[in-house]
N, C-alpha and C. Protein backbone atom coordinates (compact mmCIF):
# COMPACT_ATOMS: atom_id res chain seq x y z
N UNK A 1 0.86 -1.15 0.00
CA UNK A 1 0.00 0.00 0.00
C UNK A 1 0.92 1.23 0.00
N UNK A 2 0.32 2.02 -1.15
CA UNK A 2 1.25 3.32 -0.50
C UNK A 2 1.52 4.26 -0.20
N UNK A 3 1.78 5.34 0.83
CA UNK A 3 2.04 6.07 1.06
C UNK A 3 0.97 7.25 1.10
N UNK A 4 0.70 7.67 0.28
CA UNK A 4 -0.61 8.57 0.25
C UNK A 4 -1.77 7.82 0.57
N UNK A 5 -1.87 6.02 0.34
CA UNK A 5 -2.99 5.86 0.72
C UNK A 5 -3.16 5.37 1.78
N UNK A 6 -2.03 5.22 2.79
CA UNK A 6 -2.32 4.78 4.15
C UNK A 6 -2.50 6.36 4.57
N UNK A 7 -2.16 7.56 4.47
CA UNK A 7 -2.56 9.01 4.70
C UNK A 7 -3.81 9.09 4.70
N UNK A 8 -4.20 8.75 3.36
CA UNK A 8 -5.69 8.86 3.06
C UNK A 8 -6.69 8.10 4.18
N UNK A 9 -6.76 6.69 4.10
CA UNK A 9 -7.42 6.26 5.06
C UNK A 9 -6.97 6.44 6.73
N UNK A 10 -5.77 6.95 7.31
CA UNK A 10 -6.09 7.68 8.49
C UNK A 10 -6.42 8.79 8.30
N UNK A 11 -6.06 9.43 7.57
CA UNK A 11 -7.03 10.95 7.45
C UNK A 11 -8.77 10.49 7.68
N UNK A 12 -9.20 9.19 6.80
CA UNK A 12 -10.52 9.13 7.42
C UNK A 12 -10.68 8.73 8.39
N UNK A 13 -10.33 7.85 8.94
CA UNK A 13 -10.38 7.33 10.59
C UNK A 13 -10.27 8.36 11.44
N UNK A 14 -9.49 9.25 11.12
CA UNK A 14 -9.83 10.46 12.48
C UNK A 14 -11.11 11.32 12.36
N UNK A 15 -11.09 11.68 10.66
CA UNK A 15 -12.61 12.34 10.75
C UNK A 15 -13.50 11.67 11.17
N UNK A 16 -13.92 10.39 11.42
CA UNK A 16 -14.93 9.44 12.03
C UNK A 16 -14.55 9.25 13.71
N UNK A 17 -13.33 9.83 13.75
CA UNK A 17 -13.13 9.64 15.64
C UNK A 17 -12.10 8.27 15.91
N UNK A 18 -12.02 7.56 15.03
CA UNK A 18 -11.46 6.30 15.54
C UNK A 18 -9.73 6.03 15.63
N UNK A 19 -9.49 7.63 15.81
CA UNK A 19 -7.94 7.68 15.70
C UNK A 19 -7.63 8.74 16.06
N UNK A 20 -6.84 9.30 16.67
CA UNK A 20 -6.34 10.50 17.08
C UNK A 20 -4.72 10.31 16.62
N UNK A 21 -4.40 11.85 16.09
CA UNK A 21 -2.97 12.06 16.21
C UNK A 21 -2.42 12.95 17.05
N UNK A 22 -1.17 12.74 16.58
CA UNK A 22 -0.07 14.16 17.71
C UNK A 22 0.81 14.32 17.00
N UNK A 23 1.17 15.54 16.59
CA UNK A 23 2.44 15.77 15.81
C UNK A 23 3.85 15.59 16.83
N UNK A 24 5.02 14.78 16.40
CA UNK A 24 6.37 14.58 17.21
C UNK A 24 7.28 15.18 16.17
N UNK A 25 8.11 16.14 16.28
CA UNK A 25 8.79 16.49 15.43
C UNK A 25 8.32 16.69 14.31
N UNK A 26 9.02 15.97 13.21
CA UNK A 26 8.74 15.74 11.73
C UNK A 26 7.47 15.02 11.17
N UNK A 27 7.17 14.13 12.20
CA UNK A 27 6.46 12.85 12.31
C UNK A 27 4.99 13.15 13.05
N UNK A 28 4.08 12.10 12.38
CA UNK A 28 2.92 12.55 13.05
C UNK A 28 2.57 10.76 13.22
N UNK A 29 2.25 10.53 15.15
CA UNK A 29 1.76 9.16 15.69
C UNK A 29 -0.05 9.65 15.35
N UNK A 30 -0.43 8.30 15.36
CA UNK A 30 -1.76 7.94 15.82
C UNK A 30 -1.38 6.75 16.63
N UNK A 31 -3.05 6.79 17.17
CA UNK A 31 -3.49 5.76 18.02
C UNK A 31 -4.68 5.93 17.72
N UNK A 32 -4.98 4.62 18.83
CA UNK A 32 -6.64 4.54 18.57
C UNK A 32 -7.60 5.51 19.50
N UNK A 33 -8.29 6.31 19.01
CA UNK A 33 -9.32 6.48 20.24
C UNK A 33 -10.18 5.99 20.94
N UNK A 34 -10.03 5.48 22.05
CA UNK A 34 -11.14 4.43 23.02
C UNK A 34 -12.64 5.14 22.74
N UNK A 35 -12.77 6.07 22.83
CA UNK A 35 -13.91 6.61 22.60
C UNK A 35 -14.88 6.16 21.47
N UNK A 36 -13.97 6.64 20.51
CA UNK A 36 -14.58 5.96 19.13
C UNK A 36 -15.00 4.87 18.92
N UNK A 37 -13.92 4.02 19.40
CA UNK A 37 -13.95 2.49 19.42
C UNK A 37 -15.13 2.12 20.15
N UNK A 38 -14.92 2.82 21.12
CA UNK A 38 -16.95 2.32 22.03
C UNK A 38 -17.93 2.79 21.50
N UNK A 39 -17.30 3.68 20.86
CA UNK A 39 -19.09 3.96 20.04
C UNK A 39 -19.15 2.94 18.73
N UNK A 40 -18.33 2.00 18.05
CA UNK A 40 -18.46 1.22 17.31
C UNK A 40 -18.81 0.07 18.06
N UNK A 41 -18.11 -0.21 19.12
CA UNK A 41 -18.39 -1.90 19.73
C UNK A 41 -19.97 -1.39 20.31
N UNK A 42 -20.80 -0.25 20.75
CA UNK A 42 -22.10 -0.08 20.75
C UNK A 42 -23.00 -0.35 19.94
N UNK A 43 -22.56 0.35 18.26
CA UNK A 43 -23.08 0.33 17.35
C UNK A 43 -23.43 -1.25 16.68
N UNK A 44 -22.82 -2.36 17.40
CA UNK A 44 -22.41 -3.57 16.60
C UNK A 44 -23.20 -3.80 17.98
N UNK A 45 -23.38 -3.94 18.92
CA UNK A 45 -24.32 -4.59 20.12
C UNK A 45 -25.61 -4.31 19.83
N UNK A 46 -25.57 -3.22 19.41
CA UNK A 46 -27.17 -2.90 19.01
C UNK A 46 -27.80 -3.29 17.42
N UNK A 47 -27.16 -3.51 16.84
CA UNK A 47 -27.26 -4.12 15.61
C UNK A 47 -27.32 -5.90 15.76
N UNK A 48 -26.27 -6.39 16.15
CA UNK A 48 -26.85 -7.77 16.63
C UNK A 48 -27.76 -7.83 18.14
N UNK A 49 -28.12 -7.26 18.88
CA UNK A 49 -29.55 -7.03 19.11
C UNK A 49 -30.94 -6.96 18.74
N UNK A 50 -30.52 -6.20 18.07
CA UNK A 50 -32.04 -6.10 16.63
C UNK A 50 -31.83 -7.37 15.78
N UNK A 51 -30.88 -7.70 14.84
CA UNK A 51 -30.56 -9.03 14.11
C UNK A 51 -30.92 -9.93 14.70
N UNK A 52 -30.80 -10.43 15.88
CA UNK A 52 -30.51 -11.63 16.35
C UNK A 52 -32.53 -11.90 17.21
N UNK A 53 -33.16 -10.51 17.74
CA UNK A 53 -34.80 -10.68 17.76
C UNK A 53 -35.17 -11.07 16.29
N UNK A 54 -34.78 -10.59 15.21
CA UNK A 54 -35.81 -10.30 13.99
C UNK A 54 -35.50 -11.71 13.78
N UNK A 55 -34.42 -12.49 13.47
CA UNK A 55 -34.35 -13.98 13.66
C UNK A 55 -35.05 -14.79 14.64
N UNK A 56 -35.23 -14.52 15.86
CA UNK A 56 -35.82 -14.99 16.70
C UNK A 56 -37.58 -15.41 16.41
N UNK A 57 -37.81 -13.85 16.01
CA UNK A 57 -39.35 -13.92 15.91
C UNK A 57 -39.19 -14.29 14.75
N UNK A 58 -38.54 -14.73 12.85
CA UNK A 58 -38.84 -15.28 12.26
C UNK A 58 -39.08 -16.86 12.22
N UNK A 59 -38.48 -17.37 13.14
CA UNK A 59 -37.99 -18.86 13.49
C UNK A 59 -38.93 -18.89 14.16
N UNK A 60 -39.65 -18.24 15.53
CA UNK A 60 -40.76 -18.71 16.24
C UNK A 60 -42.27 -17.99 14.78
N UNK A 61 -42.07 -17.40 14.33
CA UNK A 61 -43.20 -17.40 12.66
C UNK A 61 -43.11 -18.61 12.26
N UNK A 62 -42.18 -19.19 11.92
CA UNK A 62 -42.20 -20.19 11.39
C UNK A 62 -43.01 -21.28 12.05
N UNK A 63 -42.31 -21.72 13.34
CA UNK A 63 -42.88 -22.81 13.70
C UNK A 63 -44.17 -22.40 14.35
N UNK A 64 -44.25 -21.32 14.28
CA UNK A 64 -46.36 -21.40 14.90
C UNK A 64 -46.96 -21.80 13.30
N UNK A 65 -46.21 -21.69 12.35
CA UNK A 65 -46.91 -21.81 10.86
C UNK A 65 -47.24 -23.06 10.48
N UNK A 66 -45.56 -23.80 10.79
CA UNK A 66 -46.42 -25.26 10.59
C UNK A 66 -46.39 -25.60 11.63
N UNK A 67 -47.04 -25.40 12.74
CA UNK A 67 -47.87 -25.97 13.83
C UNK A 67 -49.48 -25.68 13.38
N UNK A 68 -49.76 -24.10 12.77
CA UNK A 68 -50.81 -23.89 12.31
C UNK A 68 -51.12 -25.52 11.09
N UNK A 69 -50.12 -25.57 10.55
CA UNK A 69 -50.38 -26.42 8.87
C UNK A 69 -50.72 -27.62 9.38
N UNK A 70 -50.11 -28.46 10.81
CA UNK A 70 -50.23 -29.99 11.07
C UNK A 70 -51.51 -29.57 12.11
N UNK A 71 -51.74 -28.93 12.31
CA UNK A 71 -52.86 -28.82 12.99
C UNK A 71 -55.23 -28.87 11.68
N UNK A 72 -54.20 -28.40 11.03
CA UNK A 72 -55.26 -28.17 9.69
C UNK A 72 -55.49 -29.51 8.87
């Protein structure tokens, strides 16, 4: 990868929060921002939250369906 485009994609990671820098001299560190990062490991709890009911209640649809069908 090179050069401008590892720039490029931390340049986006910080505009989204998930990286902070510091200029050292010549040189500029990142790291990660914890912050950010918890608002993604949130964003993914609440998403398989919702995913994982809407499966739930399709699978219990189901079997009330053919319980409805062997019942008929």
């Amino acid at each position: 990868m090179s050069r401008p485009a590892v720039s490029q994609h931390l340049r986006v990671l910080k505009e989204v929060g998930l990286v902070a820098d510091e200029k050292v001299g010549n040189r500029r560190l990142y790291r990660l921002n914890p912050a950010g990062v918890q608002e993604v490991h949130a964003y993914f709890d609440r998403f398989w939250d919702l995913a994982l009911a809407a499966f739930e209640g399709a699978v219990e649809g189901t079997e009330q369906e053919v319980k409805r069908r062997e019942g008929a």
